[in-house]
N, C-alpha and C. Protein backbone atom coordinates (compact mmCIF):
# COMPACT_ATOMS: atom_id res chain seq x y z
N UNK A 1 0.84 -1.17 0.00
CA UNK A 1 0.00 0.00 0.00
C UNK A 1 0.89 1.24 0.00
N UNK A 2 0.37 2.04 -0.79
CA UNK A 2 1.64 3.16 -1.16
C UNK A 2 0.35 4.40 -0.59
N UNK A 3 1.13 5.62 0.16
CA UNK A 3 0.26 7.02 0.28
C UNK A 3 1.12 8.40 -0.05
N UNK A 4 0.16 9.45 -0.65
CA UNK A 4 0.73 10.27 -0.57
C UNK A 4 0.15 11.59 0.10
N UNK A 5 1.06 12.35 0.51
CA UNK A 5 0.57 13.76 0.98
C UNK A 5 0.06 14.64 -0.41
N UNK A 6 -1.09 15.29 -0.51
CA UNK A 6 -1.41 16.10 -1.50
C UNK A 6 -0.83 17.66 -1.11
N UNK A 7 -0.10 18.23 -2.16
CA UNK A 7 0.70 19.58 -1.66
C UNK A 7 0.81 20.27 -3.16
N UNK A 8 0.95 21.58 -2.66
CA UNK A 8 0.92 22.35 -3.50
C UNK A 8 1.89 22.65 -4.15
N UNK A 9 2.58 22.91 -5.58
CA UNK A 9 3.41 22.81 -6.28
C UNK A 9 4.44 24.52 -5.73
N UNK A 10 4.98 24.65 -5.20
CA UNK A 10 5.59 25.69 -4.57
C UNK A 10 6.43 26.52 -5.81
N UNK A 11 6.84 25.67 -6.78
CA UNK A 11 7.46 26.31 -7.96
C UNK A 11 6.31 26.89 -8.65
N UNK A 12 5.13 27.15 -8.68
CA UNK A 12 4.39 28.06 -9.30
C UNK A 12 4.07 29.30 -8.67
N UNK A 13 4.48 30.24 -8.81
CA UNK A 13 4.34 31.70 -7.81
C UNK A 13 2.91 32.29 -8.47
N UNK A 14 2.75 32.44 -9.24
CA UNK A 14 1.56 33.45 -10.09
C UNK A 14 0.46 32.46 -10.39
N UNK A 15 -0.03 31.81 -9.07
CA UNK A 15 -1.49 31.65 -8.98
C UNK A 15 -2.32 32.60 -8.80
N UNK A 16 -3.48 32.37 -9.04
CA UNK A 16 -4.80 33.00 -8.51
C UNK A 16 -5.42 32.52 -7.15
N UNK A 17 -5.06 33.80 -6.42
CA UNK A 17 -5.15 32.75 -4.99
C UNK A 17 -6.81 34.49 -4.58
N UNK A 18 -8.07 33.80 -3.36
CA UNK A 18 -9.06 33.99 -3.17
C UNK A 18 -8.53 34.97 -2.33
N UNK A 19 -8.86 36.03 -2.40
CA UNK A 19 -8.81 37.29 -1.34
C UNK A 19 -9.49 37.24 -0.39
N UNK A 20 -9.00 37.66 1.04
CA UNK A 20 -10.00 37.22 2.15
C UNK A 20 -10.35 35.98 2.70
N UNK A 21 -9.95 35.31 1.90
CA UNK A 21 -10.63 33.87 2.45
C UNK A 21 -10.27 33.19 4.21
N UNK A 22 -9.34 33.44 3.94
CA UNK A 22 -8.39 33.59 5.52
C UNK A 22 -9.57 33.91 6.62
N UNK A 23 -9.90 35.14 6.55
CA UNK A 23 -11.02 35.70 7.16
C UNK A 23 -12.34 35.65 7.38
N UNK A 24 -12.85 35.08 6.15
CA UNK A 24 -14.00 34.48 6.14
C UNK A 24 -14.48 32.99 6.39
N UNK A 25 -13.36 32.03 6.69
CA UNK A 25 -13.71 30.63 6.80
C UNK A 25 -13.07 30.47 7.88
N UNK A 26 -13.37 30.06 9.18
CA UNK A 26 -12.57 29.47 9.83
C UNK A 26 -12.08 28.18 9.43
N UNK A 27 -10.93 27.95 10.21
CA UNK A 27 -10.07 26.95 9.76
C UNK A 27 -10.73 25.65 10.70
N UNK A 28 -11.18 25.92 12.12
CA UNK A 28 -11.39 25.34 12.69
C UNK A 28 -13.06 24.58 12.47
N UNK A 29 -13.69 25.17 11.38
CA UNK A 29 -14.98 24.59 10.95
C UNK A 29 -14.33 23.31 9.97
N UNK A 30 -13.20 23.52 9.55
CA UNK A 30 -12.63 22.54 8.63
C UNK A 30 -12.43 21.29 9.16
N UNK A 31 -11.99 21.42 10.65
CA UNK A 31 -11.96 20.69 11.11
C UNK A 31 -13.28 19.25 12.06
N UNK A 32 -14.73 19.91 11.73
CA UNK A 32 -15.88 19.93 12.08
C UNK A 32 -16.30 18.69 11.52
N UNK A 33 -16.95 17.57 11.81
CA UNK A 33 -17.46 16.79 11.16
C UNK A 33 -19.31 16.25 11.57
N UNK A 34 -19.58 17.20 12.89
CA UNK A 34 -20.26 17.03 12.90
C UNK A 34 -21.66 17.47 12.57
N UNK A 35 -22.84 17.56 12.17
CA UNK A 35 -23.95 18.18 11.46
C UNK A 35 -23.82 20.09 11.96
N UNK A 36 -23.57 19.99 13.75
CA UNK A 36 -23.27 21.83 13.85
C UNK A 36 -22.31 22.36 12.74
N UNK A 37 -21.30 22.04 12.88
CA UNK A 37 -20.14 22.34 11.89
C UNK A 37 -20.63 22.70 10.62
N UNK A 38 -21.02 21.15 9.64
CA UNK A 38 -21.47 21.58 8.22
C UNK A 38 -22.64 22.72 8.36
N UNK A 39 -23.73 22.64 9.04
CA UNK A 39 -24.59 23.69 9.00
C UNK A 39 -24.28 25.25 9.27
N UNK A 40 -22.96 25.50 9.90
CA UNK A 40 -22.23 26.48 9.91
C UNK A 40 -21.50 26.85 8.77
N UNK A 41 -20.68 26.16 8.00
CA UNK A 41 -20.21 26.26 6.55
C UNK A 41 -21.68 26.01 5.78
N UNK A 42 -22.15 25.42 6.07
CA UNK A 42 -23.10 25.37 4.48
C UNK A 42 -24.26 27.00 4.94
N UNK A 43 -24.19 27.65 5.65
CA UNK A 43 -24.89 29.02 5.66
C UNK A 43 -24.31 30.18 5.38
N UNK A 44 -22.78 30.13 5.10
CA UNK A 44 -21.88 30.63 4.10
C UNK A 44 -21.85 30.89 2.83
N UNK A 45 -22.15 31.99 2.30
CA UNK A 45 -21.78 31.87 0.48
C UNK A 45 -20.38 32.67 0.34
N UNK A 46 -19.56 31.38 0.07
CA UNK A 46 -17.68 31.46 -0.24
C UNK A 46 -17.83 31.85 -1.57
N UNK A 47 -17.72 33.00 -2.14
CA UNK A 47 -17.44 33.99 -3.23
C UNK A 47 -16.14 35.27 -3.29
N UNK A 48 -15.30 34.61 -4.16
CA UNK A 48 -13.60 35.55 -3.43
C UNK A 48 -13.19 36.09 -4.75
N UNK A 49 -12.97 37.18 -4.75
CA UNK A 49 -12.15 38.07 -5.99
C UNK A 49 -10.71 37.65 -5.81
N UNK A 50 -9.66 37.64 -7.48
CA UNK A 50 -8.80 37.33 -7.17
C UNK A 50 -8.01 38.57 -7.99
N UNK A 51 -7.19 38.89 -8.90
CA UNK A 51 -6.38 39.64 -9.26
C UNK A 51 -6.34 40.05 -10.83
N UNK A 52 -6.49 38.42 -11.68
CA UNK A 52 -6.30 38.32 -12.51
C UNK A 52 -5.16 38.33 -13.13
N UNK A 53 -3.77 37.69 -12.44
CA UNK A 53 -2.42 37.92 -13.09
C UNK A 53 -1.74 36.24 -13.08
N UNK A 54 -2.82 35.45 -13.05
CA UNK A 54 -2.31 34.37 -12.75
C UNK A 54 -2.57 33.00 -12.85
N UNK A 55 -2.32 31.92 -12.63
CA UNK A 55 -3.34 30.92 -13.77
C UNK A 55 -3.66 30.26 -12.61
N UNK A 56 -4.62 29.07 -13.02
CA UNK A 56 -5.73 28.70 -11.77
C UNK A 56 -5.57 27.39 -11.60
N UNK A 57 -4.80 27.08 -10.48
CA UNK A 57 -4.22 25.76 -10.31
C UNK A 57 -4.92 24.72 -9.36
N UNK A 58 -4.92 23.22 -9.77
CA UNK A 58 -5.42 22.71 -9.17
C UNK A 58 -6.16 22.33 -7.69
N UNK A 59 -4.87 22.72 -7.36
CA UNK A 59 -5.02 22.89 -5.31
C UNK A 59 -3.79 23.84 -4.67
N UNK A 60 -4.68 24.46 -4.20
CA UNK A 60 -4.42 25.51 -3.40
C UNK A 60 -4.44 25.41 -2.23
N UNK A 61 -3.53 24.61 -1.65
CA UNK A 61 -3.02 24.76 -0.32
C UNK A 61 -3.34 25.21 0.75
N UNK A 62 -2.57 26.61 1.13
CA UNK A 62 -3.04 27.64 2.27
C UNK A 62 -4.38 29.19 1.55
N UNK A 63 -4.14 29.63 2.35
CA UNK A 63 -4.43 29.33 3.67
C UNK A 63 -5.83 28.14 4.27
N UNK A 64 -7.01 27.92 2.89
CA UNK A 64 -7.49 26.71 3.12
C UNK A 64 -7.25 25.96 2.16
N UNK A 65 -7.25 24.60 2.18
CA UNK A 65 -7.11 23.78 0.84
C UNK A 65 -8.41 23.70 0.03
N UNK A 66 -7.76 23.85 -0.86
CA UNK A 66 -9.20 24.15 -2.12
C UNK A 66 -8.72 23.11 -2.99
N UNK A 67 -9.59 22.74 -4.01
CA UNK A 67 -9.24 21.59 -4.77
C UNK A 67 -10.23 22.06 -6.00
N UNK A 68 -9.74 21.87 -7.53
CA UNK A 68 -9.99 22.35 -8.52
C UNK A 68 -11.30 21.50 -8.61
N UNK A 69 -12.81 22.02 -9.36
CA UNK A 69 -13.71 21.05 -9.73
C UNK A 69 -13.45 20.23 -10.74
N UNK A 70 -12.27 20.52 -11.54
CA UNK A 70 -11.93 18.34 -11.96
C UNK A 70 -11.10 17.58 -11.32
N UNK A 71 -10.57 17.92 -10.08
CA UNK A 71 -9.52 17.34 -9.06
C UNK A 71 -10.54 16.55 -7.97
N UNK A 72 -11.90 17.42 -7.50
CA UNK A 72 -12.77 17.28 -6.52
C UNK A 72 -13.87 15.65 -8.00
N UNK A 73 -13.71 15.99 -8.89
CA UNK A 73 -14.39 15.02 -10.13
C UNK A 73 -13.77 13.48 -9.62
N UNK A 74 -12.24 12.93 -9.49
CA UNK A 74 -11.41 12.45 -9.03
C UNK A 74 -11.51 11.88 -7.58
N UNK A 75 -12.31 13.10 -7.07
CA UNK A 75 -11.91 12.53 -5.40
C UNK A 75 -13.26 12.21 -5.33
N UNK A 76 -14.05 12.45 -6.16
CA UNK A 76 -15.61 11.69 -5.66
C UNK A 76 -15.83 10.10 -6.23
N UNK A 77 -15.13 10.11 -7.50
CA UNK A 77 -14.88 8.68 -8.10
C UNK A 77 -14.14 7.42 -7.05
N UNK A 78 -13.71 8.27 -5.95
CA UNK A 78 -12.64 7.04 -5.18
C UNK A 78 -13.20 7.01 -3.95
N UNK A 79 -13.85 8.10 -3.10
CA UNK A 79 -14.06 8.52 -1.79
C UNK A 79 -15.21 9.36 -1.92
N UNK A 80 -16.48 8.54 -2.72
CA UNK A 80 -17.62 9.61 -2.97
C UNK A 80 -18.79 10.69 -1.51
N UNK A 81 -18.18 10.13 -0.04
CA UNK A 81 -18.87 10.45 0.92
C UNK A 81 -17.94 11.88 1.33
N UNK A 82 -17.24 12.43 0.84
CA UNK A 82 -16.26 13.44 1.36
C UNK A 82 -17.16 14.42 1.32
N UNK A 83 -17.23 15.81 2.69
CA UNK A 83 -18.01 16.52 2.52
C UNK A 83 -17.15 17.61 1.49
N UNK A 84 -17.76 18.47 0.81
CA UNK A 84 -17.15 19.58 -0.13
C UNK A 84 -18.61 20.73 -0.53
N UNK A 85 -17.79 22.03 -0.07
CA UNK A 85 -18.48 22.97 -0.13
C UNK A 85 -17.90 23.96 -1.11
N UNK A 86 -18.87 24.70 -2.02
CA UNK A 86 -17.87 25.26 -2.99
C UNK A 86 -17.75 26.76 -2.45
N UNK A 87 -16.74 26.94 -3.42
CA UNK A 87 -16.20 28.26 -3.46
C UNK A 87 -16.34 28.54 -5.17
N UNK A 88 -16.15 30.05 -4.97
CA UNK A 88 -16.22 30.24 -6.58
C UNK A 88 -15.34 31.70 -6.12
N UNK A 89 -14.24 31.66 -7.00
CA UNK A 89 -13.14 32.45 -7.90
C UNK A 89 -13.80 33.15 -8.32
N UNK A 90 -14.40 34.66 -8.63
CA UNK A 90 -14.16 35.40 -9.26
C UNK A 90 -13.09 36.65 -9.65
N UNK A 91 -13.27 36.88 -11.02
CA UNK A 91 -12.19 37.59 -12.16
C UNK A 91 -12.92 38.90 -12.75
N UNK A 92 -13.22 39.68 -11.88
CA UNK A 92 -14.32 40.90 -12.20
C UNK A 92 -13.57 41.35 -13.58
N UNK A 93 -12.33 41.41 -13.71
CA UNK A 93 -11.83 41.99 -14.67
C UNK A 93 -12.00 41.57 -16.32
N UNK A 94 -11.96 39.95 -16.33
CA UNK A 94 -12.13 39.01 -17.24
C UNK A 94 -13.41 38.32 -17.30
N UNK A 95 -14.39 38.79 -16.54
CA UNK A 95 -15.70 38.41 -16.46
C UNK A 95 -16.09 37.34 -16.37
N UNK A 96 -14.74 36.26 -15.11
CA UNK A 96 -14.87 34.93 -15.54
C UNK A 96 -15.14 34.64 -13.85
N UNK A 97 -15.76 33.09 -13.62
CA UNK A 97 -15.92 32.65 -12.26
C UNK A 97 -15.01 31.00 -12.43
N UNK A 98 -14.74 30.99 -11.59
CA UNK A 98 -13.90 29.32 -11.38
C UNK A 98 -14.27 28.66 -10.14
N UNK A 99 -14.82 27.54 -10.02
CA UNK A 99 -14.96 26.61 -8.85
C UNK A 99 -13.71 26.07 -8.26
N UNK A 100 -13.94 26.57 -7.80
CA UNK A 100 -12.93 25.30 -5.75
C UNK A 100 -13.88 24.79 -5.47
N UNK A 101 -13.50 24.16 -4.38
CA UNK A 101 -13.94 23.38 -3.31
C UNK A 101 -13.33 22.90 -2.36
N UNK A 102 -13.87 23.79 -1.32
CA UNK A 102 -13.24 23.42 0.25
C UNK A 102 -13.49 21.78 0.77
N UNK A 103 -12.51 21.01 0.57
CA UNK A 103 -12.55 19.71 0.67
C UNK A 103 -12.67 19.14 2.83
N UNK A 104 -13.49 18.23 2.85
CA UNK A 104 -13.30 18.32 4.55
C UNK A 104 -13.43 16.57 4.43
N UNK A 105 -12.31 15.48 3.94
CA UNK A 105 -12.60 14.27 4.04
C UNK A 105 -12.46 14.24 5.89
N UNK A 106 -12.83 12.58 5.99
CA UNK A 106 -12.85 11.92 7.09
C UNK A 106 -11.31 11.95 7.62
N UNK A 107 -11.42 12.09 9.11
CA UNK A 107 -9.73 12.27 9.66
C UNK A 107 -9.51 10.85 10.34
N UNK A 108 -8.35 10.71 10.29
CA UNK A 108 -8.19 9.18 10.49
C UNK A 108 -7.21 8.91 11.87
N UNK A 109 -7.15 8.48 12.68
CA UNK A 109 -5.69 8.28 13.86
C UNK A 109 -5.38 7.15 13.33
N UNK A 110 -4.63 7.14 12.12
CA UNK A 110 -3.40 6.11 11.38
C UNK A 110 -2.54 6.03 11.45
N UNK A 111 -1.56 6.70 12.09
CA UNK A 111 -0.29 6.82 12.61
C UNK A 111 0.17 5.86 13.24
N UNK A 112 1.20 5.30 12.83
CA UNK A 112 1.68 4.09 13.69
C UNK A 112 2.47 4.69 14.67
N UNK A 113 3.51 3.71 15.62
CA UNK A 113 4.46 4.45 16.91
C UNK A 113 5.82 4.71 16.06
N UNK A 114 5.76 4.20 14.94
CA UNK A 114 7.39 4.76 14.29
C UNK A 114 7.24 6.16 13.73
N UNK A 115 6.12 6.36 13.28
CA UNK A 115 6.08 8.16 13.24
C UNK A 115 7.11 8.80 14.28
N UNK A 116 8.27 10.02 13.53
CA UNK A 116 8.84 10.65 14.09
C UNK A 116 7.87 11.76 14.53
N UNK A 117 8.91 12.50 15.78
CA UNK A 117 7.84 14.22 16.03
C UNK A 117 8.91 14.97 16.28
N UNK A 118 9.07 16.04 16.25
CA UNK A 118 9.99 17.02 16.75
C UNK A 118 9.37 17.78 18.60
N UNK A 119 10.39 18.58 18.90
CA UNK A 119 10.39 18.30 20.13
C UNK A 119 9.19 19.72 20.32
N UNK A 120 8.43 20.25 19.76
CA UNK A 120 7.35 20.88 19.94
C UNK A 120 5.95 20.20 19.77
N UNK A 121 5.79 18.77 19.89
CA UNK A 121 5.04 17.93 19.24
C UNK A 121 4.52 18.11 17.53
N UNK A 122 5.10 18.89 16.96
CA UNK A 122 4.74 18.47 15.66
C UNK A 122 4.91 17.67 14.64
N UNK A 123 4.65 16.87 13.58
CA UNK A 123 5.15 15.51 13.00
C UNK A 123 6.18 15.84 12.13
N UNK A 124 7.14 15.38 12.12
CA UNK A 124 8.48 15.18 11.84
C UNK A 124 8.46 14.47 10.82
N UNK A 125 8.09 12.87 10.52
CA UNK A 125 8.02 11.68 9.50
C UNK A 125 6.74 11.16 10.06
N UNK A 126 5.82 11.22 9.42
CA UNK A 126 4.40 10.69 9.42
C UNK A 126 5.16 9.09 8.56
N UNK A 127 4.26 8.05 9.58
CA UNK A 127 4.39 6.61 9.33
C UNK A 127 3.25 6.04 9.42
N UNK A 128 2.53 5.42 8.32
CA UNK A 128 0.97 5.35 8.53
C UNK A 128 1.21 3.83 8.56
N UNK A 129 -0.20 3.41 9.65
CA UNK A 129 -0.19 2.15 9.96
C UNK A 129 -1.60 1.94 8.76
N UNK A 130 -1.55 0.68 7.96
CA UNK A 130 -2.40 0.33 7.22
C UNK A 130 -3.82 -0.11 7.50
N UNK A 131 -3.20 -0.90 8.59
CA UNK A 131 -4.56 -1.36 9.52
C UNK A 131 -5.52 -0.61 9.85
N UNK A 132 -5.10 0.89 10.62
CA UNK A 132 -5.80 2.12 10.75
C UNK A 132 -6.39 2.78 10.02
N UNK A 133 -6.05 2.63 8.37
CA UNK A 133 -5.94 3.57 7.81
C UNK A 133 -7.80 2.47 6.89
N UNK A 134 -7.41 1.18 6.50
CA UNK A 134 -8.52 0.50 6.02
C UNK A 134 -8.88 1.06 4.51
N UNK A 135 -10.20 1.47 4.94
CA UNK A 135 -10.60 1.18 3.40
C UNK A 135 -10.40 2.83 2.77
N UNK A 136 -10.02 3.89 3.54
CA UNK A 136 -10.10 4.96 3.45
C UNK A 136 -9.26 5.33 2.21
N UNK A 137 -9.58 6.06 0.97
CA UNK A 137 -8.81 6.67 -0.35
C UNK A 137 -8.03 8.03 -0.14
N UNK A 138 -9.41 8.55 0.63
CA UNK A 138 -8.75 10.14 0.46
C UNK A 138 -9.26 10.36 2.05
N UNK A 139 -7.88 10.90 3.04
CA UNK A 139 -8.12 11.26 4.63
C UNK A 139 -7.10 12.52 4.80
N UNK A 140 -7.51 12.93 5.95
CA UNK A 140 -6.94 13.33 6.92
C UNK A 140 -6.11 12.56 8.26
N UNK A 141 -4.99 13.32 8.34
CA UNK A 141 -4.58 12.61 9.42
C UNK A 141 -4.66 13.46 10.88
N UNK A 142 -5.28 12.57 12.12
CA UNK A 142 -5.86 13.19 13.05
C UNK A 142 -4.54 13.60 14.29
N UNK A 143 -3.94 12.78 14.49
CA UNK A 143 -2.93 12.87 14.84
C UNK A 143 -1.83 13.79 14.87
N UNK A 144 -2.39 14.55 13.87
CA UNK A 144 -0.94 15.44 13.85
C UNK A 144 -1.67 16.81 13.71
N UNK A 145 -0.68 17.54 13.91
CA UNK A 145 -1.09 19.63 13.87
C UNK A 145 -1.10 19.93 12.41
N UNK A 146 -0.80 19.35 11.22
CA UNK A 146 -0.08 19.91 10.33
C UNK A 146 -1.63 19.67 9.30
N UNK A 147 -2.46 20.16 8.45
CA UNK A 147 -3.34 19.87 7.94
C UNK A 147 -3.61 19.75 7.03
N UNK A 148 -3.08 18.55 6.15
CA UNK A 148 -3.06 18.12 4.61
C UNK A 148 -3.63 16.80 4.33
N UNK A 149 -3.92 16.62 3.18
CA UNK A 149 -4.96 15.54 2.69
C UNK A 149 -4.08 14.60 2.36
N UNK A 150 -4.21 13.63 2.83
CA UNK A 150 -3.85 11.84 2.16
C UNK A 150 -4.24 10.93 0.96
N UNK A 151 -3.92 10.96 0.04
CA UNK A 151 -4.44 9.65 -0.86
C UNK A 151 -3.51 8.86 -1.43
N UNK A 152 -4.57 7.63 -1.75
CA UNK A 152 -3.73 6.06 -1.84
C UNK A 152 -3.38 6.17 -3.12
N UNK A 153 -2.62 5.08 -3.23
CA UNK A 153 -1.97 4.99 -4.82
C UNK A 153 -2.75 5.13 -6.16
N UNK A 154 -3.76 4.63 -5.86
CA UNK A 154 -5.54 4.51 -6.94
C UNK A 154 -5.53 6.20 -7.10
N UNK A 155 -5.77 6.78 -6.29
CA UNK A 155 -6.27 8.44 -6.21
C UNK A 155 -5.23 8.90 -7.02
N UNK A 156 -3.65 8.79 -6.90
CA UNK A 156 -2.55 9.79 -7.47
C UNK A 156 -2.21 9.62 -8.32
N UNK A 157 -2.49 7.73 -8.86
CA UNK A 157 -2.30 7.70 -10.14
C UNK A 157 -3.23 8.24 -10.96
N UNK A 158 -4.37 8.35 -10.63
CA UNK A 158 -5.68 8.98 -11.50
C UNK A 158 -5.25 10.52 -11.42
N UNK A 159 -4.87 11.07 -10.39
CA UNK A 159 -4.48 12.56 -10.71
C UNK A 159 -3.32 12.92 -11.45
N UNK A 160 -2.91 11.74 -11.90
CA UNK A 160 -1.23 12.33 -12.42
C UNK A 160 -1.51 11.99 -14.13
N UNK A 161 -2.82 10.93 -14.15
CA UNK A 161 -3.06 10.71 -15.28
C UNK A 161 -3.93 12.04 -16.21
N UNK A 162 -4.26 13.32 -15.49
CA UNK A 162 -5.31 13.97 -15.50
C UNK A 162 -4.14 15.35 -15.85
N UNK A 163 -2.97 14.83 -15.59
CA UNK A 163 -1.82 16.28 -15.73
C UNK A 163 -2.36 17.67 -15.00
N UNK A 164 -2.49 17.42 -13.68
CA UNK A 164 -2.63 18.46 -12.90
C UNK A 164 -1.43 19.78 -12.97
N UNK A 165 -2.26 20.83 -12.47
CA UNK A 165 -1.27 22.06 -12.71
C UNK A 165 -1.06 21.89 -11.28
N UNK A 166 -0.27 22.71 -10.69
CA UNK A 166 0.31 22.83 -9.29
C UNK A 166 0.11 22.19 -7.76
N UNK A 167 0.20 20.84 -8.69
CA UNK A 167 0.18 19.60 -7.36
C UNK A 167 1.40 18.69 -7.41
N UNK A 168 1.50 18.97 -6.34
CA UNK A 168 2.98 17.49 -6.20
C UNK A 168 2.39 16.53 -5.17
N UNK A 169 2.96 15.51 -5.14
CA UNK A 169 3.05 14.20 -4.27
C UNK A 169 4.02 13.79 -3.45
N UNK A 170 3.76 13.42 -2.19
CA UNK A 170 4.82 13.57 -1.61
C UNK A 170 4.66 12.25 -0.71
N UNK A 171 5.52 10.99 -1.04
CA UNK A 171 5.23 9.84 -0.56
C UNK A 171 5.23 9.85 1.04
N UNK A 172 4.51 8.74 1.71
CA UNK A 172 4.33 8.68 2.99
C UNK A 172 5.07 7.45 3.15
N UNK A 173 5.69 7.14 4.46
CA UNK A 173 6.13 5.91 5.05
C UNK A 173 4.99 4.87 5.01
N UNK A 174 4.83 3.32 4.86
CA UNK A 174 3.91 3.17 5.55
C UNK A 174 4.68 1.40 6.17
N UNK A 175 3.88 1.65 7.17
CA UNK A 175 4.80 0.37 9.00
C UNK A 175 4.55 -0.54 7.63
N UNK A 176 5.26 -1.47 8.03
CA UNK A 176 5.75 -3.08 6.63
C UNK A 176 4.46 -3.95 7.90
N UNK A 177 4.01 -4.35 7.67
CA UNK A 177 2.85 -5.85 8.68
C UNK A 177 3.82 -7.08 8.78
């Protein structure tokens, strides 16, 4: 079983990144799975101006992770129960709108005990135990401070087959059984 961290391609500088958004979403609703939570995001209309100097890349990272609507196409084909709330990009200038989607999969405590940490408790080498992890495609890992999305080998090969713009992969350990 192979995993990877989903991350944002750092060699692309001149995205189109959502103004405000920071401000308007808490981070900590992201973290929400229960019906209060979504009913708190879903009474939200996420609508963000961006600049227009820049091209519109798959996933967008910080400050929330957003995921392109043919990336989110992908993650419903493998892990169709993931909650996702949209956002929409607008380009007042170019008279254009673009979908995100604030992605909130299921968080998982998969971490095996060989996971490294550094001495502020934050994760150092994430080591995912398989057993934990089960039937899950696309997660979160609960365990740790750091807040990025997981998917299995099925998910990255389908995204790599799809030639994403500004996503990299970034393999995970996972404990040998």
């Amino acid at each position: 079983m192979e995993y990877y961290i989903l991350a944002q391609d750092e060699r692309i500088t001149g995205f189109e990144e959502p103004a405000g958004i920071a401000k308007s979403v808490d981070s900590r609703l992201l973290r929400v799975r229960d019906e209060e939570g979504r009913a708190a995001l879903e009474q939200m209309v996420l609508q963000f101006y961006t600049q227009g100097k820049g091209e519109y890349i798959d996933f967008i990272e910080r400050p929330i992770p957003l995921v392109s609507d043919a990336l989110k196409a992908i993650f419903d084909r493998y892990q169709p129960h993931v909650y996702y709330k949209l956002v929409v990009l607008a380009d007042i200038k170019a008279m254009k709108q673009t979908l995100y989607w604030i992605t909130v999969p299921d968080t998982l405590a998969c971490l095996s005990e060989e996971s490294e940490w550094h001495k502020n408790g934050s994760l150092k080498t994430p080591v995912l135990d398989p057993r934990k992890v089960g039937h899950y495609k696309i997660f979160k890992i609960s365990d740790s401070m750091a807040d990025f999305i997981v998917v299995d080998l099925d998910v990255a090969e389908s995204i790599l087959r799809y030639n994403p713009k500004g996503i990299r992969l970034k393999k995970i350990d996972v404990r040998r059984l």
